[in-house]
N, C-alpha and C. Protein backbone atom coordinates (compact mmCIF):
# COMPACT_ATOMS: atom_id res chain seq x y z
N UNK A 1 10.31 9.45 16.61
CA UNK A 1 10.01 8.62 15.47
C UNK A 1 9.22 7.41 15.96
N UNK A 2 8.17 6.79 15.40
CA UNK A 2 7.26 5.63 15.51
C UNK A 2 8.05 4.48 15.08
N UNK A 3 7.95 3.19 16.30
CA UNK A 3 8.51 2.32 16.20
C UNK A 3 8.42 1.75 14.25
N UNK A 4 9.68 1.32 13.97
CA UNK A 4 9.19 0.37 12.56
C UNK A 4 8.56 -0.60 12.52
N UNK A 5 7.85 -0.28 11.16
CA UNK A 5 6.95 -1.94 10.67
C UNK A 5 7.93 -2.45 10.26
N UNK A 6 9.24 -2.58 9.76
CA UNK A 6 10.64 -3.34 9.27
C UNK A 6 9.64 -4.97 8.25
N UNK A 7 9.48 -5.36 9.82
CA UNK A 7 9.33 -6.97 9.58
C UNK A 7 8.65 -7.27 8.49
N UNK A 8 8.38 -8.34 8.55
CA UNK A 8 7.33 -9.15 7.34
C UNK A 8 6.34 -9.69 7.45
N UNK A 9 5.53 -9.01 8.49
CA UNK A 9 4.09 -9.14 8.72
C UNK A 9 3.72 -8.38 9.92
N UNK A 10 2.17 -8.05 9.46
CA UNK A 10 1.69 -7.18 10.02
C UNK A 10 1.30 -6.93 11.43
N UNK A 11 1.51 -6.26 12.44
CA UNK A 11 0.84 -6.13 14.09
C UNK A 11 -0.47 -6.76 14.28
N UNK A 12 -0.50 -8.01 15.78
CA UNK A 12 -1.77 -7.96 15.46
C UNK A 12 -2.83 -7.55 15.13
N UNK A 13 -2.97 -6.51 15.36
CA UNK A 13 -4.25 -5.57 15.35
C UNK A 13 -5.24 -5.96 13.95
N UNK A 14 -3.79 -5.86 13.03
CA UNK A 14 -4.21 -5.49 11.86
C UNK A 14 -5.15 -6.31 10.58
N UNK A 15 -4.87 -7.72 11.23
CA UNK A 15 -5.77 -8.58 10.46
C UNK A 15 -7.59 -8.09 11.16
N UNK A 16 -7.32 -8.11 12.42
CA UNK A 16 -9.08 -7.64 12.72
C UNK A 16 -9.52 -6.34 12.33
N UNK A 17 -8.94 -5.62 11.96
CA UNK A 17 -9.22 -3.80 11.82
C UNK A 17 -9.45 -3.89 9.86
N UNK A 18 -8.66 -5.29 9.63
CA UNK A 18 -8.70 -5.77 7.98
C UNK A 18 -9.91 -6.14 7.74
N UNK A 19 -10.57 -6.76 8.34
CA UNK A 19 -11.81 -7.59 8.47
C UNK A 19 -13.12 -6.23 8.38
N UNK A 20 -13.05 -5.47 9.04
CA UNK A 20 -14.05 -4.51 9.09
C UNK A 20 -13.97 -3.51 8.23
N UNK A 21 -12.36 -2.84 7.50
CA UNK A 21 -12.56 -2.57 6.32
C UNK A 21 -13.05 -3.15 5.57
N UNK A 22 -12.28 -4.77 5.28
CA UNK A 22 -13.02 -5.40 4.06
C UNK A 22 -14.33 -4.84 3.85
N UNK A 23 -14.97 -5.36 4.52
CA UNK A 23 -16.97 -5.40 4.36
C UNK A 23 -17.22 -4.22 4.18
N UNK A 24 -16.55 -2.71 4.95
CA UNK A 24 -17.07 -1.33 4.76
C UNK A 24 -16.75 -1.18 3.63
N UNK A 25 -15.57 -1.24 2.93
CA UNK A 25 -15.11 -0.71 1.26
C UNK A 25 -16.04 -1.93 0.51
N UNK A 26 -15.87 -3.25 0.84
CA UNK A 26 -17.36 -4.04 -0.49
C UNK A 26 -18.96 -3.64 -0.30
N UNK A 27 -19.16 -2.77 0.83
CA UNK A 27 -20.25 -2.36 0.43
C UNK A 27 -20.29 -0.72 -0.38
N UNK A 28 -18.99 -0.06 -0.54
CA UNK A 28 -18.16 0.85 -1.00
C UNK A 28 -18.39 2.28 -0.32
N UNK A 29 -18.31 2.24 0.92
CA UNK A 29 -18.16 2.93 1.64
C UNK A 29 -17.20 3.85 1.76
N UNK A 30 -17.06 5.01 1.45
CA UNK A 30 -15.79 5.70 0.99
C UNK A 30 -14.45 5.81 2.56
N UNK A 31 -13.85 5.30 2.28
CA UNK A 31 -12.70 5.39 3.60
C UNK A 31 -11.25 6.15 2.93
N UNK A 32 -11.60 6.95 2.67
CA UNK A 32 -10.18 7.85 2.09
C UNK A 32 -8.96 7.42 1.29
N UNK A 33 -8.27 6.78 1.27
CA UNK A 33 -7.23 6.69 0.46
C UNK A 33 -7.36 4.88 0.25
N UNK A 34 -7.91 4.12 1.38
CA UNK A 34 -8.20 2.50 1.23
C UNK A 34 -9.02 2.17 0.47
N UNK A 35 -8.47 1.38 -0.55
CA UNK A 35 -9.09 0.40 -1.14
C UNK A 35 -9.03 -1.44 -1.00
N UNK A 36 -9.55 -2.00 -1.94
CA UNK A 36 -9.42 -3.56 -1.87
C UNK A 36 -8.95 -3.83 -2.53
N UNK A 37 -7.66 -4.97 -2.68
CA UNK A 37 -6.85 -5.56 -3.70
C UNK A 37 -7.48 -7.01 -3.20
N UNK A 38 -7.00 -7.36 -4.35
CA UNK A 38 -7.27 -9.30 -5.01
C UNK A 38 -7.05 -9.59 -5.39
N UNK A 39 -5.87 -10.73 -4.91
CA UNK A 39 -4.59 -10.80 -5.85
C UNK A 39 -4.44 -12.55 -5.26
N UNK A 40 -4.65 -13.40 -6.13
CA UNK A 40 -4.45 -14.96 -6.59
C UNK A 40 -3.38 -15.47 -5.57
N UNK A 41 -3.19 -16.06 -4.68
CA UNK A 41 -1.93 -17.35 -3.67
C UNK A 41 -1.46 -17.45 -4.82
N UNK A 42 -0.06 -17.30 -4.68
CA UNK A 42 0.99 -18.11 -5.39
C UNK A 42 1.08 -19.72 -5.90
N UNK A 43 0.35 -20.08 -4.55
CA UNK A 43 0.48 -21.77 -4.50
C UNK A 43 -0.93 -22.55 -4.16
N UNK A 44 -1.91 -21.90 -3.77
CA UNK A 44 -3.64 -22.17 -3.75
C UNK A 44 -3.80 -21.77 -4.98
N UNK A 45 -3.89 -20.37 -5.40
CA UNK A 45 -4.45 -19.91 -6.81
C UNK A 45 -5.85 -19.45 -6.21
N UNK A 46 -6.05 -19.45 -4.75
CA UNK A 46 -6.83 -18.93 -4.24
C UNK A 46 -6.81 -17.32 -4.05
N UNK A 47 -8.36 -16.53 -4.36
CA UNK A 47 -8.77 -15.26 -4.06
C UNK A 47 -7.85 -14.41 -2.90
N UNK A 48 -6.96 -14.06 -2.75
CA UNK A 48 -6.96 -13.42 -0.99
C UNK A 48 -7.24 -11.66 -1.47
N UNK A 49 -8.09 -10.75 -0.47
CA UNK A 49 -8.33 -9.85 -0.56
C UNK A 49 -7.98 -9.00 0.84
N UNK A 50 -7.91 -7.67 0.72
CA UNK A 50 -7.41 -7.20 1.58
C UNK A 50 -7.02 -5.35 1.07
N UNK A 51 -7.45 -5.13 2.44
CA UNK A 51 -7.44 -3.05 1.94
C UNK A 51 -5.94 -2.60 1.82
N UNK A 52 -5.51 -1.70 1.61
CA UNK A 52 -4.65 -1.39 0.79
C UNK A 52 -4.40 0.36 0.66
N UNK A 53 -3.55 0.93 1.18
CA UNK A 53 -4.10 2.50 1.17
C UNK A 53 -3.49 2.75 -0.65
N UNK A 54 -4.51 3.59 -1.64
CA UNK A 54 -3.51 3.64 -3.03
C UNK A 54 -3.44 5.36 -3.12
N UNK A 55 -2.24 5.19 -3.56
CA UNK A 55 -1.40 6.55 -3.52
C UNK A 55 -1.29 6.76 -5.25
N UNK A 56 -1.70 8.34 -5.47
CA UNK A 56 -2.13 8.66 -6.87
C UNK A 56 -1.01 9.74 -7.26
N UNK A 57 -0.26 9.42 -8.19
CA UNK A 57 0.94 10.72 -8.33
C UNK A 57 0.92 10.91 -9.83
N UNK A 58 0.97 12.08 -10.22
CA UNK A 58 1.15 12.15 -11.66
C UNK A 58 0.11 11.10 -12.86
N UNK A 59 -1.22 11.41 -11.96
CA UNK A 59 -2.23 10.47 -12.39
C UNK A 59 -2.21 8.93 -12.56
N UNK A 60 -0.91 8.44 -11.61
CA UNK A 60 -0.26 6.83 -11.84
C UNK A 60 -0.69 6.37 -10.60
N UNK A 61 -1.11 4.98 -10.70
CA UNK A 61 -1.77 4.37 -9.38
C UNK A 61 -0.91 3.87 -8.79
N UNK A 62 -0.41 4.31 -7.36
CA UNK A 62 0.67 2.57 -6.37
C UNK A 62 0.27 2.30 -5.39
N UNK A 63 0.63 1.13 -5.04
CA UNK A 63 0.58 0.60 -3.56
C UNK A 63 1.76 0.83 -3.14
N UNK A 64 1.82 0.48 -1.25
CA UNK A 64 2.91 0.14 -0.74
C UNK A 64 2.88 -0.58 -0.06
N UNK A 65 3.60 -1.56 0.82
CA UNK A 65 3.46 -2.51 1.69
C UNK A 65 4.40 -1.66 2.68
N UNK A 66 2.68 -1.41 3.77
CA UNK A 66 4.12 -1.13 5.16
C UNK A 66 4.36 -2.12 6.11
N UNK A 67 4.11 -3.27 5.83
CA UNK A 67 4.77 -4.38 6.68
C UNK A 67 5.79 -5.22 6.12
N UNK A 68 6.86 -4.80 4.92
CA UNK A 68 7.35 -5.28 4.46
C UNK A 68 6.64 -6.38 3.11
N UNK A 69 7.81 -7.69 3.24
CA UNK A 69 7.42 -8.85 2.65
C UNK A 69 6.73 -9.65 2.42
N UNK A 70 5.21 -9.09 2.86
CA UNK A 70 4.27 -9.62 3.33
C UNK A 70 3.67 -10.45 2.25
N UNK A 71 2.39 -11.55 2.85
CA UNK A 71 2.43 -12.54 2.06
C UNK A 71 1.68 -12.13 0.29
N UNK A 72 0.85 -10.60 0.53
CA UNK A 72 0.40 -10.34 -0.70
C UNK A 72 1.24 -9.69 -1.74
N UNK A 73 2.55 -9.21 -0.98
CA UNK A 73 3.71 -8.87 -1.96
C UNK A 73 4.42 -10.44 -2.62
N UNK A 74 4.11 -10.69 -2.04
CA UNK A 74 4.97 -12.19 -2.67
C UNK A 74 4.01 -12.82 -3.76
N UNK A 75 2.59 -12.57 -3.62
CA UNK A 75 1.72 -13.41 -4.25
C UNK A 75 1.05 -12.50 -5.49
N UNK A 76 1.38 -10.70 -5.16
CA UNK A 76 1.57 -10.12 -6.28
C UNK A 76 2.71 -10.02 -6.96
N UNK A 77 3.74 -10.32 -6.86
CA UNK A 77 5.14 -10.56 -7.43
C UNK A 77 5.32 -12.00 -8.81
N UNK A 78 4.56 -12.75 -7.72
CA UNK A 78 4.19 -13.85 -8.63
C UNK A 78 3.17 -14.04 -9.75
N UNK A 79 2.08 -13.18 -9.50
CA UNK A 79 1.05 -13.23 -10.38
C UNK A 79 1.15 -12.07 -11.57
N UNK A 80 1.24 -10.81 -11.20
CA UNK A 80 1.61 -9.42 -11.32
C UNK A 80 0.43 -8.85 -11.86
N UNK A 81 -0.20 -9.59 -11.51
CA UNK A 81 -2.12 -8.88 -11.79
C UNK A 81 -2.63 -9.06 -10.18
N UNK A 82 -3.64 -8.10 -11.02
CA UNK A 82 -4.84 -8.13 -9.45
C UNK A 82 -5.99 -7.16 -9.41
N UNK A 83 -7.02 -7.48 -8.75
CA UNK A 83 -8.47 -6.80 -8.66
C UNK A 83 -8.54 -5.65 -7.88
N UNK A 84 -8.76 -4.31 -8.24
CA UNK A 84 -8.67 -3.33 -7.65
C UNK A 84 -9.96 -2.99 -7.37
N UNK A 85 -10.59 -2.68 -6.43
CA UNK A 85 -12.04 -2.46 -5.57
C UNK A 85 -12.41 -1.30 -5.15
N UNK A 86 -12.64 -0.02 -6.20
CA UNK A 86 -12.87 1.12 -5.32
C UNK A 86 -14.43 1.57 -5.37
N UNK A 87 -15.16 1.87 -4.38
CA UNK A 87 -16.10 2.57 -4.66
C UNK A 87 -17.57 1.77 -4.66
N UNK A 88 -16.69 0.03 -4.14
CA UNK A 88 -17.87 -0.81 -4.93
C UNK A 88 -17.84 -1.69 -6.52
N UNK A 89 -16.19 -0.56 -7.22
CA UNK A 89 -16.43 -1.24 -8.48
C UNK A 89 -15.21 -2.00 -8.63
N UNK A 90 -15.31 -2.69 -9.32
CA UNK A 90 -13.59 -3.44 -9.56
C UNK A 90 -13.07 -3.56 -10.67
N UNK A 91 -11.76 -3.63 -10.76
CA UNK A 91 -10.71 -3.15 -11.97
C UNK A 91 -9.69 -4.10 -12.16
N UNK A 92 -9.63 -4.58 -13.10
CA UNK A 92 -8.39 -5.61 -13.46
C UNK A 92 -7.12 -4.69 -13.73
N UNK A 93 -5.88 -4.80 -13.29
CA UNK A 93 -5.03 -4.45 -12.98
C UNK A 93 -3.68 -4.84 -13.18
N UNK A 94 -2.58 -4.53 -13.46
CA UNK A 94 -1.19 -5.30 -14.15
C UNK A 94 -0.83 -4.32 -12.94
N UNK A 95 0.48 -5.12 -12.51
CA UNK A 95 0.90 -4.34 -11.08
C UNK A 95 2.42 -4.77 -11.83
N UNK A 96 3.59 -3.42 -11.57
CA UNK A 96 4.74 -3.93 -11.52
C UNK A 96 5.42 -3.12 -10.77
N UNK A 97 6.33 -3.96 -10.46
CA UNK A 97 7.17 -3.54 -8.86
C UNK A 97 8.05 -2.32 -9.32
N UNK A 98 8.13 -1.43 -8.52
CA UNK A 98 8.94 0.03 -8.73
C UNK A 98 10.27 0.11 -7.79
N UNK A 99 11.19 0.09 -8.50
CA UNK A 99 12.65 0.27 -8.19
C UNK A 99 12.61 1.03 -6.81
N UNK A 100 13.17 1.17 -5.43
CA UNK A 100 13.37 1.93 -4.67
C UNK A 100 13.75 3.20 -5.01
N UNK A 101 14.93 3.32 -5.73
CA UNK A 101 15.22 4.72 -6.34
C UNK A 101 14.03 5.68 -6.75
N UNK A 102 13.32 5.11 -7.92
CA UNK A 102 11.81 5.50 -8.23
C UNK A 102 11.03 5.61 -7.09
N UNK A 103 10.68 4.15 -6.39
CA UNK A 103 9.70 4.66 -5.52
C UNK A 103 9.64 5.68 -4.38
N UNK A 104 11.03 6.02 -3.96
CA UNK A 104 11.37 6.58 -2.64
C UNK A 104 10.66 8.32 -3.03
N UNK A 105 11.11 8.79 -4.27
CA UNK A 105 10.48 10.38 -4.32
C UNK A 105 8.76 10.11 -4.63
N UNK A 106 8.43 9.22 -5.33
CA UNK A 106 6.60 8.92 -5.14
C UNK A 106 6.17 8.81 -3.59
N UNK A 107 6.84 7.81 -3.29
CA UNK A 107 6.32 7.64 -1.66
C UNK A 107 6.47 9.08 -1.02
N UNK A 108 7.57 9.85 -1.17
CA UNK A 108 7.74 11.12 -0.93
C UNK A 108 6.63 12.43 -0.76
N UNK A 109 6.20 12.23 -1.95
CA UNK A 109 5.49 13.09 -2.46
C UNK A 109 3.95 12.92 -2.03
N UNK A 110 3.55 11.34 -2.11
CA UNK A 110 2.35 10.70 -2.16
C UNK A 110 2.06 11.17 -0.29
N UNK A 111 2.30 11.51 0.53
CA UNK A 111 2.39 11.75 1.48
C UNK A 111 2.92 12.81 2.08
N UNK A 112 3.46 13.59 1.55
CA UNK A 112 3.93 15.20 1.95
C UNK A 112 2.37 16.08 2.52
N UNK A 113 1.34 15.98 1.49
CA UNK A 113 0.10 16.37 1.85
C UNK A 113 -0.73 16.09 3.06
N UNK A 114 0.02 14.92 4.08
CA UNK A 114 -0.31 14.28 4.94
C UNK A 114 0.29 14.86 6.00
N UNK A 115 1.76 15.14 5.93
CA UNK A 115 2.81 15.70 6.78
C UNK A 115 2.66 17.30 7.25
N UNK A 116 1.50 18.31 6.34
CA UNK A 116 1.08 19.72 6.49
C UNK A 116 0.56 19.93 7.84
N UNK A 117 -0.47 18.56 8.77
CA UNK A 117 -1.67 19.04 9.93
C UNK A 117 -0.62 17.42 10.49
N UNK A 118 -1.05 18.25 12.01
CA UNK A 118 -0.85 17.20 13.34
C UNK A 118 -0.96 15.88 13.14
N UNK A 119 -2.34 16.13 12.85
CA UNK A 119 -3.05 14.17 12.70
C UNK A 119 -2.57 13.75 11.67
N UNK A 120 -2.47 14.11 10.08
CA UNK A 120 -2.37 13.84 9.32
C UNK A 120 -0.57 13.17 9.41
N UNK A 121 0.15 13.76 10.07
CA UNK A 121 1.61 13.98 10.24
C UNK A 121 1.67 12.43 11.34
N UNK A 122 0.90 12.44 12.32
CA UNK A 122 0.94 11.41 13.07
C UNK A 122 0.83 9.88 12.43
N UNK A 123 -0.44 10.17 11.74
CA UNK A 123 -1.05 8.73 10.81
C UNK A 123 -0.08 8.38 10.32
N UNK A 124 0.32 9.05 8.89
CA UNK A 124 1.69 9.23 8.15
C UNK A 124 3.34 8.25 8.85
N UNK A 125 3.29 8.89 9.86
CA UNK A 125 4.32 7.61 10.72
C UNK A 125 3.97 6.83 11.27
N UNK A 126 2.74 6.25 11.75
CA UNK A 126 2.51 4.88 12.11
C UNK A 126 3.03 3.80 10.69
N UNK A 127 2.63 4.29 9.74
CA UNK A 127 2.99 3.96 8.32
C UNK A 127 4.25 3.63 7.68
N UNK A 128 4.83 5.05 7.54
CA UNK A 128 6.08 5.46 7.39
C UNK A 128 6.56 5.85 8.25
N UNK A 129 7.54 5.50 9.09
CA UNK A 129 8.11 5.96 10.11
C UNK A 129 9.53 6.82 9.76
N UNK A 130 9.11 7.90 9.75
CA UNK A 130 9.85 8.78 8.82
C UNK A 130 10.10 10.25 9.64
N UNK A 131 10.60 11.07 10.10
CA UNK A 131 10.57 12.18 10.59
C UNK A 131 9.74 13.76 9.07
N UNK A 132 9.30 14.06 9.64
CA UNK A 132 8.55 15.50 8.77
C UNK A 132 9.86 15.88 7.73
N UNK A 133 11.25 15.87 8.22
CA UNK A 133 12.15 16.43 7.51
C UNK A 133 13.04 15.58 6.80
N UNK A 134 12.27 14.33 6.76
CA UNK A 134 13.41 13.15 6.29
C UNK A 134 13.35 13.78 4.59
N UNK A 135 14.96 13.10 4.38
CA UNK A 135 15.70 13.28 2.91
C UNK A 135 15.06 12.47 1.88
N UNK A 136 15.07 12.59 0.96
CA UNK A 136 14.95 12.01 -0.51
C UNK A 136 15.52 10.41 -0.07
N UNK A 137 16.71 10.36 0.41
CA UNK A 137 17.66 8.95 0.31
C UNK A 137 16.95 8.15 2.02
N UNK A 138 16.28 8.88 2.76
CA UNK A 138 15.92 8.27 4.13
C UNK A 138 14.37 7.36 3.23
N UNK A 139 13.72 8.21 2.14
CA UNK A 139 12.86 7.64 1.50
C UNK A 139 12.40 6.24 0.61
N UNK A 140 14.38 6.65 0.26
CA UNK A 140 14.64 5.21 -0.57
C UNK A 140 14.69 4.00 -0.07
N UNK A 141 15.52 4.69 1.14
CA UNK A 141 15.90 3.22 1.75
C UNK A 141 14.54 2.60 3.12
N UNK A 142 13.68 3.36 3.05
CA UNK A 142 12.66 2.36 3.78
C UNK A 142 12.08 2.32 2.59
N UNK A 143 11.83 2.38 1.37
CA UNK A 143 11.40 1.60 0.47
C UNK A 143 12.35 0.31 -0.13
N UNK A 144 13.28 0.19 0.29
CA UNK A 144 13.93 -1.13 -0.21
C UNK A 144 13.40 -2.28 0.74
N UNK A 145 12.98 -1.91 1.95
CA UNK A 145 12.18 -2.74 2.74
C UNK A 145 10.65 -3.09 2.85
N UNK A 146 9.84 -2.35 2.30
CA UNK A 146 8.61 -1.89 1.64
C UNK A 146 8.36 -1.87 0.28
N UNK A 147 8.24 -2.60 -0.49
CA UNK A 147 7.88 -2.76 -1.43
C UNK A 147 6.70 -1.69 -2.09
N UNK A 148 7.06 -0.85 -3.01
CA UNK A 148 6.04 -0.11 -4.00
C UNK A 148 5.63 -1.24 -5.14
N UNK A 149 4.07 -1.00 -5.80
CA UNK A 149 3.63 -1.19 -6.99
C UNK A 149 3.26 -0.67 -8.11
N UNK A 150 3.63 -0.06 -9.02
CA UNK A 150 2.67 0.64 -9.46
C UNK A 150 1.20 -0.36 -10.26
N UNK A 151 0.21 0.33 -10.26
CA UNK A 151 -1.16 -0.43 -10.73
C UNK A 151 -1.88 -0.12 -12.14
N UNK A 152 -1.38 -0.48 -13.00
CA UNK A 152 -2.24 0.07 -14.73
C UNK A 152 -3.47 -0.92 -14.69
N UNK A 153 -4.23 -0.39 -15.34
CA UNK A 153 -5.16 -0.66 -16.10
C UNK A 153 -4.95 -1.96 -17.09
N UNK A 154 -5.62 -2.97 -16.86
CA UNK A 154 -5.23 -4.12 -17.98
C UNK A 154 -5.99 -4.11 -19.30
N UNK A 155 -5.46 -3.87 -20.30
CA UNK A 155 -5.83 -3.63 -21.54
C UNK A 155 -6.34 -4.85 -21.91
């Protein structure tokens, strides 16, 4: 099993590897499942943006946070909107937080297709650090530490 992301913020790596998505997805460069969210500081009211892998189930949009508590879960929690960036285009968005119970069989599912090939199975646990045969309830409960969103469309 791949060490956990548990904590509440991300490996270094990940703010510089953030930086070079950014610019590849705003010039809309297709990178597979990453997109850009933009979602308002809690306490600036400032822009922060940042890629985002979105997971599509039953035609319903979510995020997940695999570093936990991180500072854009807190600042989408607070706002519960945000700018969704795919393709180049952007989408106003109502985000509301999904129960662990709920999220644990989405996260499930949203990633089973990943778990079929080697690489795909590898990526998958840097992420989720999850074994190929983990349970329904091993699902839930690293989502009580990981925060799901789901993402509608703002009318």
């Amino acid at each position: 099993m791949a060490a956990s992301l548990a904590g509440d913020h991300a490996p270094r790596l990940v703010p510089i590897a953030n930086r070079l998505v950014r610019r590849l997805a705003a010039l809309g460069v297709p990178l597979g499942p990453n997109v850009l969210l933009t979602v308002r500081g809690r306490t600036s009211g400032l822009p922060h943006t940042f890629p985002v892998a979105l997971m599509k189930t039953d035609g319903r949009l979510f995020i997940q946070s695999p570093y936990g508590q991180v500072q854009w879960v807190k600042n989408l929690r607070a706002d519960g909107r945000a700018t969704l960036t795919r393709s180049g285009k952007a989408e106003e968005v109502d985000a509301v937080e999904v129960t662990p119970e709920q999220a644990g069989p989405i996260l499930q599912a949203a990633i089973a297709p990943y778990l079929r090939n080697r690489l795909g199975a590898a990526v998958s646990r840097v992420f989720v650090p999850l074994p190929p045969d983990a349970s329904a309830d091993d699902y839930v409960e690293h989502v009580r530490s990981h925060p799901m969103f789901e993402l509608r469309p703002r009318a």
